[in-house]
Protein backbone atom coordinates (compact mmCIF):
# COMPACT_ATOMS: atom_id res chain seq x y z
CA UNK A 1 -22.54 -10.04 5.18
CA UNK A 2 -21.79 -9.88 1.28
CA UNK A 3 -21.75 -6.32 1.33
CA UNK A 4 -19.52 -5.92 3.48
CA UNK A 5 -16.85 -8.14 1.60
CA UNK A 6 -15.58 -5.58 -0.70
CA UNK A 7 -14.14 -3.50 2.24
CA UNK A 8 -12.48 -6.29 3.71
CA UNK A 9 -10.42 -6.67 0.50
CA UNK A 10 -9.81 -3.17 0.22
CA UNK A 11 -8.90 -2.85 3.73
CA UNK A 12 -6.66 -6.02 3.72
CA UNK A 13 -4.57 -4.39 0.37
CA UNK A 14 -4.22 -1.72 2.47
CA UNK A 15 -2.55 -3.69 4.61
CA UNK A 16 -0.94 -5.71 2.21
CA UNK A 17 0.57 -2.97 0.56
CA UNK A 18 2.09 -1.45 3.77
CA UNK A 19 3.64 -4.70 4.60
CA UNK A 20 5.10 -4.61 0.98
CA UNK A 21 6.29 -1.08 1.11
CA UNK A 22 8.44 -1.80 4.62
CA UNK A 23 9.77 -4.77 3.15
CA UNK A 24 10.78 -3.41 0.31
CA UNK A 25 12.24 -0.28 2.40
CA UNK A 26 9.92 2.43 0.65
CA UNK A 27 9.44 5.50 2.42
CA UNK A 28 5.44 6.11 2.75
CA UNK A 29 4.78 9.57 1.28
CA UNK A 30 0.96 11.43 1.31
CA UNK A 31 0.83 10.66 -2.26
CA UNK A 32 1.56 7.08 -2.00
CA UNK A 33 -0.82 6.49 1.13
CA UNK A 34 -4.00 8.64 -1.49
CA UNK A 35 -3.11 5.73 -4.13
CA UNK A 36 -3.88 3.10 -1.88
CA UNK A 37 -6.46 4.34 -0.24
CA UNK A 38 -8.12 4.84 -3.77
CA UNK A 39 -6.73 2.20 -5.45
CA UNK A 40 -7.19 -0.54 -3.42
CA UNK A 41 -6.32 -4.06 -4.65
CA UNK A 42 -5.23 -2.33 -7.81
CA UNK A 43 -2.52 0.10 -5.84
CA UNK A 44 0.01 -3.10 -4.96
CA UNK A 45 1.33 -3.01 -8.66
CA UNK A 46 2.36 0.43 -7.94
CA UNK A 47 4.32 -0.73 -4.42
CA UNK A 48 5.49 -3.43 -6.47
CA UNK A 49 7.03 -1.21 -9.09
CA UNK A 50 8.11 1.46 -7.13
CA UNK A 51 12.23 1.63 -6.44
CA UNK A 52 13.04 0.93 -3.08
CA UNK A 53 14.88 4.50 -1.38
CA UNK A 54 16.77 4.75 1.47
CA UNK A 55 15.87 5.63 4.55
CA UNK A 56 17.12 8.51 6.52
CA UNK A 57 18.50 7.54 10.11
CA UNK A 58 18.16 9.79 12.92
């Protein structure tokens, strides 16, 4: 079960950072979503820091 534990976190910041991103009102670009996916844990200082956009209404 142990080695399994280190996907779990870097699925859950993953998730985290998504959550952050929509609260924060960041549009999700390619680039962004290749961060977290390599970054893991380590990619929600980057959410954190980013500046929050707008977002286009249709």
């Amino acid at each position: 079960m142990s080695e399994y534990l280190p996907a779990l976190i870097w699925s859950l910041s993953c998730f985290v950072c998504l959550f952050i991103a929509k609260r924060r009102q960041l549009r999700t670009t390619a680039l962004r979503a290749i961060l977290v996916v390599f970054l893991g844990p380590f990619a929600i200082p980057f959410v954190l820091a980013a500046k929050p956009g707008t977002i286009p209404q249709h």
